[in-house]
C-alpha atoms as a PDB file:
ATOM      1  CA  UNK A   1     110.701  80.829 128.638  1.00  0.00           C
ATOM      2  CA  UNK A   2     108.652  77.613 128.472  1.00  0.00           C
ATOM      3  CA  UNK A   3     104.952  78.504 128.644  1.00  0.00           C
ATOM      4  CA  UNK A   4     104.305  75.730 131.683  1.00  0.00           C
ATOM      5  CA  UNK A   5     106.870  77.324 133.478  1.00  0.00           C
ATOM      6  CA  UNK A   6     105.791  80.812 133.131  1.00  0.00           C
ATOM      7  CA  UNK A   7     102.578  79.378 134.042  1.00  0.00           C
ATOM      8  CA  UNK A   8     103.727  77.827 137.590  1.00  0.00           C
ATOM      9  CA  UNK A   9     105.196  81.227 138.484  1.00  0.00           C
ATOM     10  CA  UNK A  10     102.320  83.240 137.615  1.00  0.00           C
ATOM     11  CA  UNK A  11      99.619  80.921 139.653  1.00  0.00           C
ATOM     12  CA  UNK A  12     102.187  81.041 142.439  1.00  0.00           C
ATOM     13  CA  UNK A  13     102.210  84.544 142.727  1.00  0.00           C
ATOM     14  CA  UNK A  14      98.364  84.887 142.339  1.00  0.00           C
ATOM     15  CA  UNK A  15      97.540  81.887 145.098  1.00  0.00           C
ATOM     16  CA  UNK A  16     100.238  84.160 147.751  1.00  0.00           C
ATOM     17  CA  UNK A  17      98.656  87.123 146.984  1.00  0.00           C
ATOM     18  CA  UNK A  18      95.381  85.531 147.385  1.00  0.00           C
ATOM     19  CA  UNK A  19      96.044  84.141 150.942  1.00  0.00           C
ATOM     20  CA  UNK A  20      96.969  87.282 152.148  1.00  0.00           C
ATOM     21  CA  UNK A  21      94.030  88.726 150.607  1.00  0.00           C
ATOM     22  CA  UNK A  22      91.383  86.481 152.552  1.00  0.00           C
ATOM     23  CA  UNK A  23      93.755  86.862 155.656  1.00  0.00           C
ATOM     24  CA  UNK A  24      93.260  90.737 155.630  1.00  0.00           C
ATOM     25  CA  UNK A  25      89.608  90.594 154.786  1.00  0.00           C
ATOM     26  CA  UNK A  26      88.804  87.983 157.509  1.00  0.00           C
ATOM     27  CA  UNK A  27      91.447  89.544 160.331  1.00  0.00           C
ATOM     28  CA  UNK A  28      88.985  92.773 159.777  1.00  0.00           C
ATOM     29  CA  UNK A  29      85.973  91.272 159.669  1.00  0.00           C
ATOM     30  CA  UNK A  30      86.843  89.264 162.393  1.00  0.00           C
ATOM     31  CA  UNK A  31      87.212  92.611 164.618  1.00  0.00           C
ATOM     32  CA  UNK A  32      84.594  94.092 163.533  1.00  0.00           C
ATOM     33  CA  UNK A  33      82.079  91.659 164.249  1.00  0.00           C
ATOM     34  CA  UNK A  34      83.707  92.322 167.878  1.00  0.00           C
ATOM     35  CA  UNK A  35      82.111  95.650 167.747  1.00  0.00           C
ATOM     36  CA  UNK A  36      78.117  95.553 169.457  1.00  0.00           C
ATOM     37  CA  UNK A  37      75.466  95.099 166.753  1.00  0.00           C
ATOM     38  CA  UNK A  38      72.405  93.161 166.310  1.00  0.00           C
ATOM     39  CA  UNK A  39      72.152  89.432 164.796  1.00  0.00           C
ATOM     40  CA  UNK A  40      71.189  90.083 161.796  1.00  0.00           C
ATOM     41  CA  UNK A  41      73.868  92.879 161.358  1.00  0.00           C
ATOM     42  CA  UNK A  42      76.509  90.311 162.419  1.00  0.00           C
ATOM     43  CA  UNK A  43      75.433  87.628 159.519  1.00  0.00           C
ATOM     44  CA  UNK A  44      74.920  90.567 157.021  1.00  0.00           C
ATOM     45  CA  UNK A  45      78.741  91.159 157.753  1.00  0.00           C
ATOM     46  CA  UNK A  46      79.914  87.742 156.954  1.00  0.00           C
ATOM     47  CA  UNK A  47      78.098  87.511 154.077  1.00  0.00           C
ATOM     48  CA  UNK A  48      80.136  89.954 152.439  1.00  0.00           C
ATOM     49  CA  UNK A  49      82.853  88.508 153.342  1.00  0.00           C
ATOM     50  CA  UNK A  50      81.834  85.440 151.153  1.00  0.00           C
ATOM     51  CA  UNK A  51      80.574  88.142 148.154  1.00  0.00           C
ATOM     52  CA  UNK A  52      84.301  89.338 148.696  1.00  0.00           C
ATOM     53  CA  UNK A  53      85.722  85.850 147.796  1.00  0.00           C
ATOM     54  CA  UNK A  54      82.874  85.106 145.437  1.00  0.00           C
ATOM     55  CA  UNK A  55      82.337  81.719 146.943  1.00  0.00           C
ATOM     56  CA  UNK A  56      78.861  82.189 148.053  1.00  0.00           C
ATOM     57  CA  UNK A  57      77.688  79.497 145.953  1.00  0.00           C
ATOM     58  CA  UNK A  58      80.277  76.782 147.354  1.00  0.00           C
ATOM     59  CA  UNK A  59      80.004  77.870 151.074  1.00  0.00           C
ATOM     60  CA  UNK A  60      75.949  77.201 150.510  1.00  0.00           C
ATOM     61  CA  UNK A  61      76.617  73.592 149.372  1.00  0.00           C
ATOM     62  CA  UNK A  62      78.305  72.640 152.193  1.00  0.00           C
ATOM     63  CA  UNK A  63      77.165  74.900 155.288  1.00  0.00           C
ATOM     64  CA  UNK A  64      73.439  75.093 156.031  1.00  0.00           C
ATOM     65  CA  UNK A  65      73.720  78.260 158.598  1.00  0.00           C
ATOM     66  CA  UNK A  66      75.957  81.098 158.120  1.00  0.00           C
ATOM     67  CA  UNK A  67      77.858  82.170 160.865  1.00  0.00           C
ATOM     68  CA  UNK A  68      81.023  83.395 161.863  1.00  0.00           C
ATOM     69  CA  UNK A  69      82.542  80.234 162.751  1.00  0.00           C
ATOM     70  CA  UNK A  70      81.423  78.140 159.393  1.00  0.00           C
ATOM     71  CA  UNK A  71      83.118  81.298 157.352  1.00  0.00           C
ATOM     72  CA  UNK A  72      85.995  81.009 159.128  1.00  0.00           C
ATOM     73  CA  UNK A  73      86.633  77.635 158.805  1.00  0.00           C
ATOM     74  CA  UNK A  74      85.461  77.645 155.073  1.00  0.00           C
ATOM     75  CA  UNK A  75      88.102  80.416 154.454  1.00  0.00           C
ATOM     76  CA  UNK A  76      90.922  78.754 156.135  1.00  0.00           C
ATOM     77  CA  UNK A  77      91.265  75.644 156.347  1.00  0.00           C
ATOM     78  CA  UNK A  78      88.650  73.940 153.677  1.00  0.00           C
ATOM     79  CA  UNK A  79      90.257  71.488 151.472  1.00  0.00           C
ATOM     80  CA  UNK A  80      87.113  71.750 149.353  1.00  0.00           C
ATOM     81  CA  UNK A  81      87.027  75.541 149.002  1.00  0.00           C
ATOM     82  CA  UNK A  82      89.836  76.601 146.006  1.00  0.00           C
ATOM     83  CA  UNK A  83      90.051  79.613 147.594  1.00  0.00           C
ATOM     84  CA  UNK A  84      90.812  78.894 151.104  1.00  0.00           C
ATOM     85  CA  UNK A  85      94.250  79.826 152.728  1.00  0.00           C
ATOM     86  CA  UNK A  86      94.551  75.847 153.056  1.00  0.00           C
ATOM     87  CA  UNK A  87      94.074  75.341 149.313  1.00  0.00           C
ATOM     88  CA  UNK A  88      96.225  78.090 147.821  1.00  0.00           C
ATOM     89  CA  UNK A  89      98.973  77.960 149.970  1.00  0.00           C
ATOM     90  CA  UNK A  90      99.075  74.152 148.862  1.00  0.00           C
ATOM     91  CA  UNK A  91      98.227  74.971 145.159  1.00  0.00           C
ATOM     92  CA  UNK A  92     101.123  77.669 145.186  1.00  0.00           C
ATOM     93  CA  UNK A  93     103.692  75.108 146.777  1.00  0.00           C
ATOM     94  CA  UNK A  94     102.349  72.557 143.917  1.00  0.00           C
ATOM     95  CA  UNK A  95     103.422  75.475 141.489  1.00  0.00           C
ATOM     96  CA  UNK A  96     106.407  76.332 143.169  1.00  0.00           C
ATOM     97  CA  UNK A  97     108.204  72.706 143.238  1.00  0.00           C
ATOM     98  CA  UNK A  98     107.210  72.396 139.682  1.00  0.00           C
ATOM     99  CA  UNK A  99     109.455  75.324 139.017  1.00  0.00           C
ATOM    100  CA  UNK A 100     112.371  75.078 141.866  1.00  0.00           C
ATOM    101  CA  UNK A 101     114.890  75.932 138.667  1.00  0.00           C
ATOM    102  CA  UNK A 102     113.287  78.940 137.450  1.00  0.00           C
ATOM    103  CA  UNK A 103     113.651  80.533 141.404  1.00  0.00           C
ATOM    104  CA  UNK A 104     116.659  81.295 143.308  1.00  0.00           C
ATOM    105  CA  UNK A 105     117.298  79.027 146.330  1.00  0.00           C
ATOM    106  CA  UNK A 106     115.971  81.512 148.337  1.00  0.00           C
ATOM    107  CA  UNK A 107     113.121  81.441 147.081  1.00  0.00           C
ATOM    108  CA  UNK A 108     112.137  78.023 147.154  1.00  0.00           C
ATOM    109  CA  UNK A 109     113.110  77.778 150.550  1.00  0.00           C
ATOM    110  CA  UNK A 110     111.083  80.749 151.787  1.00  0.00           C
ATOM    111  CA  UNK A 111     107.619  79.247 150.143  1.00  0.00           C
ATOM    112  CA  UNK A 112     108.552  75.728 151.404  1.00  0.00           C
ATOM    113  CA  UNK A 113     109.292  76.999 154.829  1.00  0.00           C
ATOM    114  CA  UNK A 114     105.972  78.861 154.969  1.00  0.00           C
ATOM    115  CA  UNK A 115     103.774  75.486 153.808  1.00  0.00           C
ATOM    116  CA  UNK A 116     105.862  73.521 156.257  1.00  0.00           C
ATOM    117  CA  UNK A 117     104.945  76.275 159.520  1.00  0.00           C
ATOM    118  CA  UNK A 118     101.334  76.779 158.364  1.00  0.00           C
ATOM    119  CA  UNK A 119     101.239  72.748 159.438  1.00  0.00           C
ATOM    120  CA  UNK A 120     101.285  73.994 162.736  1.00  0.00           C
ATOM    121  CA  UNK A 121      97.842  75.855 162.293  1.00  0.00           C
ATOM    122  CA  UNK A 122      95.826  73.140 160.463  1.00  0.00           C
ATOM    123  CA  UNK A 123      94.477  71.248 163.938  1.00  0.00           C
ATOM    124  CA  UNK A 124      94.197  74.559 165.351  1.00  0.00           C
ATOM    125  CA  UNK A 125      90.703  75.795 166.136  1.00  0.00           C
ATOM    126  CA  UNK A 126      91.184  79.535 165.036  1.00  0.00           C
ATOM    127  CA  UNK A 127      87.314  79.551 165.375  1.00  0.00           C
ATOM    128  CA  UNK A 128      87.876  80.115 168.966  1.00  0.00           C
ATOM    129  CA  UNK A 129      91.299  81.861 169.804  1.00  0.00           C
ATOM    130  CA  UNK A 130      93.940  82.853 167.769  1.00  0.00           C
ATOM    131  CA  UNK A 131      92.132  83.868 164.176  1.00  0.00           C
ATOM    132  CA  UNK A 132      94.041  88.029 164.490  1.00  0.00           C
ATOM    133  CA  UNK A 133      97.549  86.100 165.261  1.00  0.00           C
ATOM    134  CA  UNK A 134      97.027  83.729 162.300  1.00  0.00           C
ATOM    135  CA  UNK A 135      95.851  86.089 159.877  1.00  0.00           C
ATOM    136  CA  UNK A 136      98.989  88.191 160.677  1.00  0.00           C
ATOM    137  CA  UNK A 137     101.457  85.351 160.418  1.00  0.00           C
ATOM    138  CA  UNK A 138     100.104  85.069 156.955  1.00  0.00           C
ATOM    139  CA  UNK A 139     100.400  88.819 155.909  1.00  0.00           C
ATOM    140  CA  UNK A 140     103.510  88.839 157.441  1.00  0.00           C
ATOM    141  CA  UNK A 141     104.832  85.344 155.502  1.00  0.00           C
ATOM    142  CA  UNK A 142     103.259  86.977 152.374  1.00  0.00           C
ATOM    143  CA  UNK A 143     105.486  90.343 152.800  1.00  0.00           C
ATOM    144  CA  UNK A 144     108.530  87.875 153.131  1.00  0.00           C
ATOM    145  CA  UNK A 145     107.464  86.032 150.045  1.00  0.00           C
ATOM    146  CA  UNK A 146     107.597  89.234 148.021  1.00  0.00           C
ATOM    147  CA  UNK A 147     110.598  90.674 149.387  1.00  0.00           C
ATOM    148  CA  UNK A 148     112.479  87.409 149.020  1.00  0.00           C
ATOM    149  CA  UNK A 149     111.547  87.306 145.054  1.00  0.00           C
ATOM    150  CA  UNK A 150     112.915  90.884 145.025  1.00  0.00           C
ATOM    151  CA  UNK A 151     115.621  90.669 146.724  1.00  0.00           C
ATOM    152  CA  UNK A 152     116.907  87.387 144.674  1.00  0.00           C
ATOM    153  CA  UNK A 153     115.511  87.033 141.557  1.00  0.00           C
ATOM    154  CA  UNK A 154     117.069  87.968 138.264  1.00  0.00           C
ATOM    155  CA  UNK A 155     115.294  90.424 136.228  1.00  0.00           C
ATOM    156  CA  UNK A 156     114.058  88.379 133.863  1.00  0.00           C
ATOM    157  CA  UNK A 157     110.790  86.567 132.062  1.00  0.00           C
ATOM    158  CA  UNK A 158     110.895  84.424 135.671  1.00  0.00           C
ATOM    159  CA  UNK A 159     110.459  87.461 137.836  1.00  0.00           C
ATOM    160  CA  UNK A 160     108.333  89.737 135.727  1.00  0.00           C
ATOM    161  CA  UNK A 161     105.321  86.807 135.497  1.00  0.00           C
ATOM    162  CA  UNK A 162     105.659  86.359 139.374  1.00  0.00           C
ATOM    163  CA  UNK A 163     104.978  89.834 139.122  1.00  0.00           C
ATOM    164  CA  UNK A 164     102.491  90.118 136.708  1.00  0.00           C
ATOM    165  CA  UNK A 165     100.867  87.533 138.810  1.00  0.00           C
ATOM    166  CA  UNK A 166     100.855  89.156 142.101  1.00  0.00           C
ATOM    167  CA  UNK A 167      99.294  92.636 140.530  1.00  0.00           C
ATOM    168  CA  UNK A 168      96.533  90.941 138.621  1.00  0.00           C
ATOM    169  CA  UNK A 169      95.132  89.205 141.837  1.00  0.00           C
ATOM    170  CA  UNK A 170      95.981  91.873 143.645  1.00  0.00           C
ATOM    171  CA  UNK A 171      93.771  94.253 141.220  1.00  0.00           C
ATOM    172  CA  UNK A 172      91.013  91.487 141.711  1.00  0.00           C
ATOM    173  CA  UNK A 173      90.771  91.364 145.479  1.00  0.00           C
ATOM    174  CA  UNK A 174      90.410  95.249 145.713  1.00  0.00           C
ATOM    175  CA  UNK A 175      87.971  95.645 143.236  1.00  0.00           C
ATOM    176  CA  UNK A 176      85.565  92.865 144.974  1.00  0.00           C
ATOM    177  CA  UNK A 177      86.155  94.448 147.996  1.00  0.00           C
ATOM    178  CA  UNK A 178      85.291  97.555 147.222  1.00  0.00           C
ATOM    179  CA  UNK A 179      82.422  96.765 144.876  1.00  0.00           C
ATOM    180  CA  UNK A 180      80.900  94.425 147.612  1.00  0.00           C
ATOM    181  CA  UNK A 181      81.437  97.193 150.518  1.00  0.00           C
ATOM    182  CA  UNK A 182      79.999 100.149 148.246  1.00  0.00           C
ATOM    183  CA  UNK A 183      77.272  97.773 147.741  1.00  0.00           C
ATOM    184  CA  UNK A 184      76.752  97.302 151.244  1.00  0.00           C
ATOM    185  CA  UNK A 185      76.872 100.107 152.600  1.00  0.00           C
ATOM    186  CA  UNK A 186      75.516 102.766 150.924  1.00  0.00           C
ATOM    187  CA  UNK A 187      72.200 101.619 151.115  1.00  0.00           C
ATOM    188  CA  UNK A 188      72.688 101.836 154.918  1.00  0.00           C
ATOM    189  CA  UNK A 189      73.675 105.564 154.980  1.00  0.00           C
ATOM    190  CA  UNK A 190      70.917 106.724 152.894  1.00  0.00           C
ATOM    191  CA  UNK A 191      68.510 105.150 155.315  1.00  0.00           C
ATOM    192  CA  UNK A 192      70.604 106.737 158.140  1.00  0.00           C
ATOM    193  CA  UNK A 193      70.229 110.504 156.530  1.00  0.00           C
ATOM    194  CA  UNK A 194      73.531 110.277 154.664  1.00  0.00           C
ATOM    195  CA  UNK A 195      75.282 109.153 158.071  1.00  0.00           C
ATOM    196  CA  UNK A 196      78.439 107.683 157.049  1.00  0.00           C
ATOM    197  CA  UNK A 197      79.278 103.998 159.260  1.00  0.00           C
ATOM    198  CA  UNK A 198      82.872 105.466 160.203  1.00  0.00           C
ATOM    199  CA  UNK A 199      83.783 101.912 161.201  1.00  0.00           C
ATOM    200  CA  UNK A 200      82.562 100.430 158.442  1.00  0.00           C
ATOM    201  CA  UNK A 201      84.743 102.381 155.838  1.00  0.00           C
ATOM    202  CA  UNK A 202      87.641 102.088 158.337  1.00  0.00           C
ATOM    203  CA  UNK A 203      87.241  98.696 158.302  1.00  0.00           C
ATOM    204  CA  UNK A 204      87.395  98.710 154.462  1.00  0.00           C
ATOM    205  CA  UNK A 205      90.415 101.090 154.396  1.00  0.00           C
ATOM    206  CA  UNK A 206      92.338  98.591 156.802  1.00  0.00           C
ATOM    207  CA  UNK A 207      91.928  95.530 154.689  1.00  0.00           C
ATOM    208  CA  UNK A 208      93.935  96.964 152.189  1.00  0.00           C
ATOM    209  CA  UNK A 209      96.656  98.746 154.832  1.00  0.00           C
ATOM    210  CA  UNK A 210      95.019 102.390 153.649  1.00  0.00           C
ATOM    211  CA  UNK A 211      93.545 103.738 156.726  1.00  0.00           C
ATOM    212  CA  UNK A 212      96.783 105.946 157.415  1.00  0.00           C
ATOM    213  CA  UNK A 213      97.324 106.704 153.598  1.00  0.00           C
ATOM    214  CA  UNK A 214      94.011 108.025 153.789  1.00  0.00           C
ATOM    215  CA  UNK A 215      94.434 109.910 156.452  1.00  0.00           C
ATOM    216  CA  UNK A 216      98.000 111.672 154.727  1.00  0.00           C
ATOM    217  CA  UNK A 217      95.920 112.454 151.883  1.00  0.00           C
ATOM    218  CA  UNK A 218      92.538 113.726 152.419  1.00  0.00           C
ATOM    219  CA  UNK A 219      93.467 114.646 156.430  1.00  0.00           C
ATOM    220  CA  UNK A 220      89.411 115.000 156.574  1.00  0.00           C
ATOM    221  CA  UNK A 221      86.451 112.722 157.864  1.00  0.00           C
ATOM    222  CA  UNK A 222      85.945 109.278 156.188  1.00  0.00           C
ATOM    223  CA  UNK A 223      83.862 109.976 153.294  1.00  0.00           C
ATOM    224  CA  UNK A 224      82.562 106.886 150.582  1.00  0.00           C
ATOM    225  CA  UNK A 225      83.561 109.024 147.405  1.00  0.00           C
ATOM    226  CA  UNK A 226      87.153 109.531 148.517  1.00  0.00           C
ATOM    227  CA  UNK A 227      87.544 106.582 150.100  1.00  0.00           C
ATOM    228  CA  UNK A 228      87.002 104.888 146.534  1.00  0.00           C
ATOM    229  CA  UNK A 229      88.888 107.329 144.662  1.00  0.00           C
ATOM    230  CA  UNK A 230      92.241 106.475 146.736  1.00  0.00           C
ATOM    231  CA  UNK A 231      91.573 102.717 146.073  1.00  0.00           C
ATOM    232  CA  UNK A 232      90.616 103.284 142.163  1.00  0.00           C
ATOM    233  CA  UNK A 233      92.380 106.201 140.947  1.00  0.00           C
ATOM    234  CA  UNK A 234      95.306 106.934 143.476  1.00  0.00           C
ATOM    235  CA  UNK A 235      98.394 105.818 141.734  1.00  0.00           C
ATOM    236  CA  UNK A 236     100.904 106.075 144.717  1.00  0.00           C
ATOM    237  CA  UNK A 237      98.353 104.110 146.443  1.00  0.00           C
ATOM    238  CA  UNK A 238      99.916 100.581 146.105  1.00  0.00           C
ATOM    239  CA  UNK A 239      96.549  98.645 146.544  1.00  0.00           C
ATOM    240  CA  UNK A 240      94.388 100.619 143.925  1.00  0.00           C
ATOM    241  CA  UNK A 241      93.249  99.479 140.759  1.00  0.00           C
ATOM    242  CA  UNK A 242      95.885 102.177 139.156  1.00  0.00           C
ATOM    243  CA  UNK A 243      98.810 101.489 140.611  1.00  0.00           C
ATOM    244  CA  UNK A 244      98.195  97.472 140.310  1.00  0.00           C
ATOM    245  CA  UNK A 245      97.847  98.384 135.916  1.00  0.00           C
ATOM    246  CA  UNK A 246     100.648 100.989 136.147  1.00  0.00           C
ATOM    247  CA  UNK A 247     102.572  97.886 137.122  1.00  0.00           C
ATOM    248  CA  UNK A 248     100.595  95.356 135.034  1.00  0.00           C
ATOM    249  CA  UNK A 249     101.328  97.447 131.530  1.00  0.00           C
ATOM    250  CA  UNK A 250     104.915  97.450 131.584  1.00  0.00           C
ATOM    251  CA  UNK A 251     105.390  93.837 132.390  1.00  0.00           C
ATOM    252  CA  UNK A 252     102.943  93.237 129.631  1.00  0.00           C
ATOM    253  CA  UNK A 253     105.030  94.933 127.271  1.00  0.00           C
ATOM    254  CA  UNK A 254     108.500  93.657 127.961  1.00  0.00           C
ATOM    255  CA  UNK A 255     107.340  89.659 128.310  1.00  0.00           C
ATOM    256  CA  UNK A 256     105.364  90.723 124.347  1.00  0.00           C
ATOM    257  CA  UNK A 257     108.993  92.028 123.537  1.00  0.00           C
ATOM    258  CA  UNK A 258     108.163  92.745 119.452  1.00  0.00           C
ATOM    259  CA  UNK A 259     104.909  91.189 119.534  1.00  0.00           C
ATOM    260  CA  UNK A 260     101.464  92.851 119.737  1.00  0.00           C
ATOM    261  CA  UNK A 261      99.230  91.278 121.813  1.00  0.00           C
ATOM    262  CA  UNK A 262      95.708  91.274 122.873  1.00  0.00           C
ATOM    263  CA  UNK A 263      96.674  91.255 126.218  1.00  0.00           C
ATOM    264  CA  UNK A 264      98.760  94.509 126.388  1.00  0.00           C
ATOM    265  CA  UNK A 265      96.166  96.124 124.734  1.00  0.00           C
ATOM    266  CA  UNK A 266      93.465  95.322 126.998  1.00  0.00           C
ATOM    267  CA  UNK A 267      95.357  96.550 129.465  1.00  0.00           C
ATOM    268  CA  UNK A 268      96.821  99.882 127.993  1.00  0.00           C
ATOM    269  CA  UNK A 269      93.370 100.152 127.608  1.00  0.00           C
ATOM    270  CA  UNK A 270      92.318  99.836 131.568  1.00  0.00           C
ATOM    271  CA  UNK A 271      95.049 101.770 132.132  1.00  0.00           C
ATOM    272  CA  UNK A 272      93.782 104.480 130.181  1.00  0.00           C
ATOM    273  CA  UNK A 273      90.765 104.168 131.864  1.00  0.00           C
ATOM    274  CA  UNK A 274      92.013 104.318 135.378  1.00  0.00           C
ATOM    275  CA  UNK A 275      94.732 106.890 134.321  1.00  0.00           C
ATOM    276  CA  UNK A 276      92.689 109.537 133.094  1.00  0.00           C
ATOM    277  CA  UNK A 277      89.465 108.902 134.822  1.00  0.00           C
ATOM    278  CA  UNK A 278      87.717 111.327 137.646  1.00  0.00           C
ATOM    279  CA  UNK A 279      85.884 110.116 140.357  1.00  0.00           C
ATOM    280  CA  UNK A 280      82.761 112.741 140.028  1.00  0.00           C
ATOM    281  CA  UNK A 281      82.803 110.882 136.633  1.00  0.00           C
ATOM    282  CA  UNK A 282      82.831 107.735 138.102  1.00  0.00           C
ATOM    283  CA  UNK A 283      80.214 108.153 140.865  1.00  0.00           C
ATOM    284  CA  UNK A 284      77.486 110.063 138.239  1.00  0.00           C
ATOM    285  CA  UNK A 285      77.810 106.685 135.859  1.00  0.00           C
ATOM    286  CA  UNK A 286      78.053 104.740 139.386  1.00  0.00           C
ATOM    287  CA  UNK A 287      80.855 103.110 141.126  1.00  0.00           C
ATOM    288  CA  UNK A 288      79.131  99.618 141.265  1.00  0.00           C
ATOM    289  CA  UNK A 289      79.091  99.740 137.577  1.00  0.00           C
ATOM    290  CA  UNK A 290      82.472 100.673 137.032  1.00  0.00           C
ATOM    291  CA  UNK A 291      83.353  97.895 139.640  1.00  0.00           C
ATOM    292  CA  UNK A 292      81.432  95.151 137.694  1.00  0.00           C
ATOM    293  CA  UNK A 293      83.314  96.396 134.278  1.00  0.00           C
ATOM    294  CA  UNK A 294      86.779  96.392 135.871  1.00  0.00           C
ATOM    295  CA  UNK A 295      85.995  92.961 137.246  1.00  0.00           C
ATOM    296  CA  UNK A 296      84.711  91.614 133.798  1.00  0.00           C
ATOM    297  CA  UNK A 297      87.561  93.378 132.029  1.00  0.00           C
ATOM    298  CA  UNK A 298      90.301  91.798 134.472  1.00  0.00           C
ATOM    299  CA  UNK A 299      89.175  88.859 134.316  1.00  0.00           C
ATOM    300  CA  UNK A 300      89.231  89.065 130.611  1.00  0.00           C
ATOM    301  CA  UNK A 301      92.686  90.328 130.448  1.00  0.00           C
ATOM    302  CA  UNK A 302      93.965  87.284 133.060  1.00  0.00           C
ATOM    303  CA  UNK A 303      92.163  85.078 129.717  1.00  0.00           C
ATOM    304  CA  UNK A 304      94.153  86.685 127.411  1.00  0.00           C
ATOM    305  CA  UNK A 305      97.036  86.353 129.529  1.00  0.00           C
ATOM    306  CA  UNK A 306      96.599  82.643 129.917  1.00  0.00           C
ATOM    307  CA  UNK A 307      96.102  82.448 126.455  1.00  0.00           C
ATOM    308  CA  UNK A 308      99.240  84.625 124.957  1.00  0.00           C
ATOM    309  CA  UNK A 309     101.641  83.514 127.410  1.00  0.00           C
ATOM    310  CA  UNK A 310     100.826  80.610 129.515  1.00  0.00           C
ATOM    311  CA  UNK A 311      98.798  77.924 127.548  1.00  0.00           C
ATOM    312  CA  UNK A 312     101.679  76.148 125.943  1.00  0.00           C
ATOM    313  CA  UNK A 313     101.694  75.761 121.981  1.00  0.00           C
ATOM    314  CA  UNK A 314     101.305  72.485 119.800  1.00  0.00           C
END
């Protein structure tokens, strides 16, 4: 496969996974900010929001107050924001029409169907009503998206980077969520005698559809440690950092076919990592410090991914 075109596919599959990420962290957010709390407490909680996206820097240059309406807006609709719902929808459409031979009809259709009915959102004010039903038409759009490619595609090169795609963003989002949330909220239940926020770790369990899985596994009280080992270590977990790499390794291996990579072994070595690893191992070394090494070595790995596969050759 041409290394442009494997290129398009992956970036398509990380830009839908990436809407759907930012529409489950701000559908969540967005109800919990319903919830009674102080000012300050309400601005501290779209803050994170922004930490989550890691956009902090851009939302500063072009909002002076922050506020739930000026987050909103800068997460869906900004043209100026790469990582808006606006802008990756559009950028994975871009990537998409580049590549309308490498997809099945299907295919095609579905993503241009779904840029063509988010139209009907764009002079919307979801600031004011209607934020819960968008951010649900795009989860649900996003399912349909995935299904479609599964459904339709050939095995092949095509389908395993549309893969690869979706898992490595997908790895991303969780890890920022979590690091950010740990982050967050820790300090807040040591100052309330160990009192764990039950809300607030709900509310982290829901943006990644966990709160039930939780509930089938541990069938105990919300507690930080196991909340983070089902969204690190939990294999059959389809949101945690495992399961995204236990999906990430093979793809690796059959798009290197004979070739060793740097790539596969970065992530045979996360893998490892996440495979083998304990949580009571994890929390004495601290879970914000694993967090910031996963993110680091992801990010590295989507370099060397870029680099091996996608960056075409002279």
């Amino acid at each position: 496969m041409l290394s442009r075109t494997a290129d398009h596919l992956y970036w398509m599959a990380r830009y839908i996974e990436r809407t759907e990420n930012v529409a489950r962290v701000l559908d969540v957010t967005y109800n919990m900010s319903l919830l009674p709390s102080d000012s300050s407490n309400e601005e501290e909680l779209w803050d994170t929001v922004l930490e989550i996206a890691g956009i902090r820097d851009i939302y500063d240059k072009t909002y002076k107050e922050l506020n739930a309406a000026n987050v909103i807006k800068h997460l869906v609709m900004d043209s100026h924001n790469p990582s808006s719902i606006y802008s990756s929808l559009r950028s994975a459409r871009e990537n998409a029409r580049a590549v309308r031979v490498a997809m099945t009809t299907e295919t095609w259709e579905n993503m241009n169907t779904l840029w063509l009915e988010f139209g009907q959102y764009i002079k919307q004010d979801l600031t004011q009503t209607g934020l819960s039903e968008f951010c649900e038409w795009v989860k649900s759009r996003s399912h349909l998206f995935r299904g479609v490619c599964f459904g339709t595609m050939l095995r092949d090169e095509a389908f395993s980077f549309v893969r690869l795609g979706t898992f490595m963003e997908r790895a991303d989002n969780t890890a920022r969520l979590l690091d950010v949330k740990y982050e967050f909220l820790i300090p807040m239940q040591e100052a309330n005698d160990g009192a764990v926020d039950y809300y607030e770790w709900s509310a982290v369990l829901r943006s990644v559809s966990a709160f039930q899985a939780y509930q089938k596994v541990y069938r105990d009280a919300i507690e930080p440690m196991k909340v983070s080992e089902l969204l690190i270590l939990r294999e059959d977990m389809p949101r945690s950092l495992h399961a995204c790499y236990a999906e990430i390794m093979p793809i690796l291996r059959q798009v290197a076919g004979s070739r060793q990579t740097e790539a596969e072994r970065l992530a045979g070595q996360m893998h490892a990592k996440l495979h083998y690893g304990r949580m009571l191992d994890i929390v004495k070394d601290g879970v914000h410090h694993f967090l910031d090494e996963f993110i680091l070595a992801n990010r590295k790995l989507g370099e060397e991914i870029q680099r091996n596969f996608l960056s075409a050759t002279a």
